[in-house]
C-alpha atoms as a PDB file:
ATOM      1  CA  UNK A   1    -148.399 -39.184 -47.396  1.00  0.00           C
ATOM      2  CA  UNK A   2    -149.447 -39.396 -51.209  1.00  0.00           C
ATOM      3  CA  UNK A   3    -152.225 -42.171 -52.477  1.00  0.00           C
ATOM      4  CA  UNK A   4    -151.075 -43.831 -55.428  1.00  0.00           C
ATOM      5  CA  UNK A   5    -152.082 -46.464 -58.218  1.00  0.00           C
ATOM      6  CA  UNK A   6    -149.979 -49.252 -58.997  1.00  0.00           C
ATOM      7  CA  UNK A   7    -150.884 -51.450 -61.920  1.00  0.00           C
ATOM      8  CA  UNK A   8    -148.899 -54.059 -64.001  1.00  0.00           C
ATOM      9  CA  UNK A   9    -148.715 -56.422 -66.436  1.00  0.00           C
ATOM     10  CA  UNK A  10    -147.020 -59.855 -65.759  1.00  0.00           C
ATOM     11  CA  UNK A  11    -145.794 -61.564 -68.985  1.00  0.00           C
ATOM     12  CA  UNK A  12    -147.675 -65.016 -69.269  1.00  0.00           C
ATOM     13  CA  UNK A  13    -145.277 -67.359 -68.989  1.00  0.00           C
ATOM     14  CA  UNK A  14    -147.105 -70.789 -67.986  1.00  0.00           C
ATOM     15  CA  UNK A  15    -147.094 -71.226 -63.714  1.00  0.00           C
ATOM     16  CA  UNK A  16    -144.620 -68.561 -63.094  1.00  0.00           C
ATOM     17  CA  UNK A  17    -147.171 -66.526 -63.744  1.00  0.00           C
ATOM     18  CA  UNK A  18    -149.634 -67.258 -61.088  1.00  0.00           C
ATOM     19  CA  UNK A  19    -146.672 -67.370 -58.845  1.00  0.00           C
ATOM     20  CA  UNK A  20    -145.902 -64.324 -59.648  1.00  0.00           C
ATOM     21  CA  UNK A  21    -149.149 -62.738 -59.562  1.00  0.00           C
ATOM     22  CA  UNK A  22    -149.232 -63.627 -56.067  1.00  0.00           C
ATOM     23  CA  UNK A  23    -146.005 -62.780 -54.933  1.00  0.00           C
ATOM     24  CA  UNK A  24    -146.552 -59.037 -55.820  1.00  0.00           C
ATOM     25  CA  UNK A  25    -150.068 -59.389 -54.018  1.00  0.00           C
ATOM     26  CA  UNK A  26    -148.330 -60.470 -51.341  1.00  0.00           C
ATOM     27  CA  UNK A  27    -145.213 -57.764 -51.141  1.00  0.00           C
ATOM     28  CA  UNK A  28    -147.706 -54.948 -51.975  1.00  0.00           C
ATOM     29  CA  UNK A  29    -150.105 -55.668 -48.520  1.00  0.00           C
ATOM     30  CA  UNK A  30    -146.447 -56.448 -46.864  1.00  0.00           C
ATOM     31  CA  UNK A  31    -144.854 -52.715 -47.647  1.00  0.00           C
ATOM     32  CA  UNK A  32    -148.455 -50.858 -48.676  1.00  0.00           C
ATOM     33  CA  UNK A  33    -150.547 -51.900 -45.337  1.00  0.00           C
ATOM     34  CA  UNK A  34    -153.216 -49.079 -46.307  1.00  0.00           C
ATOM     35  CA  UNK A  35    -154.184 -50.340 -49.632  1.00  0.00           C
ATOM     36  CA  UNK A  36    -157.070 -51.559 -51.953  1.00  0.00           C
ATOM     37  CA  UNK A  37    -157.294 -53.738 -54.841  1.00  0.00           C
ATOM     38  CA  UNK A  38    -159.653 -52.427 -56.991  1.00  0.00           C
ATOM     39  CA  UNK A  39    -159.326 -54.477 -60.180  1.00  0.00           C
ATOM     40  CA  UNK A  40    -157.248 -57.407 -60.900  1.00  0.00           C
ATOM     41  CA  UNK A  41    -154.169 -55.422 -61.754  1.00  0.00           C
ATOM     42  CA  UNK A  42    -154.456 -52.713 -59.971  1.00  0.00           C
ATOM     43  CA  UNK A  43    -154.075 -51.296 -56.628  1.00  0.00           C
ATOM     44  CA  UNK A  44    -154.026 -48.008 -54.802  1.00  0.00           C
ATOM     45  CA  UNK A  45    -151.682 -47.594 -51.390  1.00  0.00           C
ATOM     46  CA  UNK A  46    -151.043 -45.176 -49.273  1.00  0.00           C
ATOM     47  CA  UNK A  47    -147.145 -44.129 -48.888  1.00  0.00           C
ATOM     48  CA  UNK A  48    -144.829 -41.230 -48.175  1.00  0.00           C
ATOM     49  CA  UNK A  49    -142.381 -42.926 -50.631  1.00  0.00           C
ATOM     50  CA  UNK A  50    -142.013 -41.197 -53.876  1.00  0.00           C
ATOM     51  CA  UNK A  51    -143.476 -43.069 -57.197  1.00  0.00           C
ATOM     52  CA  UNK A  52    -139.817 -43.987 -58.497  1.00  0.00           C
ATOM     53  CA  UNK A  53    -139.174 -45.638 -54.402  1.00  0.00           C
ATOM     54  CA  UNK A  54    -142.371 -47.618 -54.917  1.00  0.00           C
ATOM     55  CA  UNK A  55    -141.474 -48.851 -58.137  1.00  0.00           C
ATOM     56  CA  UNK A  56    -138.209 -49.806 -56.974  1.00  0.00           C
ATOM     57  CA  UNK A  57    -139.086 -51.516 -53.948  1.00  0.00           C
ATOM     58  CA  UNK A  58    -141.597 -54.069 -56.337  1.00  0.00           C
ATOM     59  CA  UNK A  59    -139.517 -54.322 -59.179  1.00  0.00           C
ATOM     60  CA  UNK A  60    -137.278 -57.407 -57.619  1.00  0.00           C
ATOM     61  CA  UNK A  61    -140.055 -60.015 -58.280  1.00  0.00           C
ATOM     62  CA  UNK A  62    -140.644 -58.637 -62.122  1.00  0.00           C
ATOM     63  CA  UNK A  63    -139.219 -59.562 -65.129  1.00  0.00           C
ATOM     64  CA  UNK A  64    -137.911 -57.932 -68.143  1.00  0.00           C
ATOM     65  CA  UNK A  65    -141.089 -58.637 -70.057  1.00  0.00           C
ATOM     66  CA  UNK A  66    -143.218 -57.500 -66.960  1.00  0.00           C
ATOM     67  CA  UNK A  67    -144.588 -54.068 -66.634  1.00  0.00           C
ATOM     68  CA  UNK A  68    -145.592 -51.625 -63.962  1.00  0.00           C
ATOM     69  CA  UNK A  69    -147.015 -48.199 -63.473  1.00  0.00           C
ATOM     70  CA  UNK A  70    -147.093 -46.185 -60.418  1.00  0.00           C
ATOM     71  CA  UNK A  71    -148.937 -43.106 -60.526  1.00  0.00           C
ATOM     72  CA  UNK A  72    -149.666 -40.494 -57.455  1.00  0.00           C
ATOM     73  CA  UNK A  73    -153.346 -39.699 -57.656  1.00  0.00           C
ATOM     74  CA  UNK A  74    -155.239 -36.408 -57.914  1.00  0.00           C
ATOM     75  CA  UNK A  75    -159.238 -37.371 -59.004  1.00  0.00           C
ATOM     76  CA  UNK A  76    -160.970 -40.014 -58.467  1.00  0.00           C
ATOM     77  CA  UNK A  77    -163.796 -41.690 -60.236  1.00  0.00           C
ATOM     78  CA  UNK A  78    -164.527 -45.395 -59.810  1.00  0.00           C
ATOM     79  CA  UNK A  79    -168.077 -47.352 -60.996  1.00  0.00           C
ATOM     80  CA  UNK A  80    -167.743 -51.000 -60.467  1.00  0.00           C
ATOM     81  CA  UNK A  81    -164.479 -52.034 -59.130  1.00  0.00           C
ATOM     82  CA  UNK A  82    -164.222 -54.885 -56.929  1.00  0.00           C
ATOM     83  CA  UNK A  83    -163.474 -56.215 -53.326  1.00  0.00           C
ATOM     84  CA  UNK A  84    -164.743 -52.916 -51.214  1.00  0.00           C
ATOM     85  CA  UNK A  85    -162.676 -51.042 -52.719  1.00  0.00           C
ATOM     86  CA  UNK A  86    -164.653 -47.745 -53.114  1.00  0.00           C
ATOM     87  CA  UNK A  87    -165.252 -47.720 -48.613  1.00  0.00           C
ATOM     88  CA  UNK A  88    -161.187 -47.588 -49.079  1.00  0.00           C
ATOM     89  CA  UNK A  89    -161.383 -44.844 -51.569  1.00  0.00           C
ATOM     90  CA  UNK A  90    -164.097 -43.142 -49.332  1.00  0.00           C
ATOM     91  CA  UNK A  91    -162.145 -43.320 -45.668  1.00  0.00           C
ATOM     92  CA  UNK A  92    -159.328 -41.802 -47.715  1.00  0.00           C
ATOM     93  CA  UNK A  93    -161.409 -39.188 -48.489  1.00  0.00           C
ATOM     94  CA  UNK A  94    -163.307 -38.703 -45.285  1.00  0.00           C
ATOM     95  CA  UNK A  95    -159.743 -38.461 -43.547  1.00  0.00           C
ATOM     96  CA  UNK A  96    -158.081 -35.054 -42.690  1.00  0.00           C
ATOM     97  CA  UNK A  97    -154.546 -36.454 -43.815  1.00  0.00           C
ATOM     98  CA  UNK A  98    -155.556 -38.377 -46.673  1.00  0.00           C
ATOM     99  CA  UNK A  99    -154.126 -37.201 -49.945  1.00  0.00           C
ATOM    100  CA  UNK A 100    -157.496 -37.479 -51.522  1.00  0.00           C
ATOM    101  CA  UNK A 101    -159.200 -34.854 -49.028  1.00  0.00           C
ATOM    102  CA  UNK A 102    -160.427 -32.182 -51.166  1.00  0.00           C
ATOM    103  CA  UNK A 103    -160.378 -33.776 -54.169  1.00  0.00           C
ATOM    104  CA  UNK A 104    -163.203 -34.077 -56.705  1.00  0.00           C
ATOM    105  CA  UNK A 105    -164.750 -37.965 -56.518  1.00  0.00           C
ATOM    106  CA  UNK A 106    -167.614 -39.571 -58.301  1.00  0.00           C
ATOM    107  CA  UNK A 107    -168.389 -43.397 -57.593  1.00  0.00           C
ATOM    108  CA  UNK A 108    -171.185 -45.620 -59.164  1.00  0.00           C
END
């Protein structure tokens, strides 16, 4: 099991893009059930799937124009992100099979 951040960028294209935005909200906490969303882009799972299977199970609901990044993690530092996301980031820590045990972290 890895920890990894997803972020993206969904082309502004009037209500699609609320529609959008929420969709991929929605199929991330659907496929990604450990998960936090610690900024309003970005979000950081839990998965034994590698970064290109992750990418390729969100990409159906994205457009040309739209962008996305998956990236397995290593360090973490965080000061200020939003919707209690740092406890997340902690219990990964704090837990034996977490791929952030060991790892340097520094929070605000």
């Amino acid at each position: 099991m890895s920890t990894y951040l997803i972020s993206y960028n969904i082309e502004n294209n009037g209500s699609l893009y609320f529609k959008k935005h929420k969709n991929l909200r929605i199929l991330i906490k659907e496929l990604f059930p450990s998960c936090c969303h610690p900024l309003d882009s970005s979000w950081m799972i839990d998965s034994p799937l590698s970064a290109n299977e992750i990418r390729d199970s969100l990409s159906d609901g994205l457009e040309t124009k739209d962008r996305l990044l998956i990236v397995e993690v290593g360090q973490v530092a965080w000061k200020g992100i939003i919707n209690g996301s740092g406890e997340w980031l902690r219990k990964q820590a704090d837990t034996s099979n977490a791929s952030l045990h060991n790892y340097n972290m520094s929070f605000g």
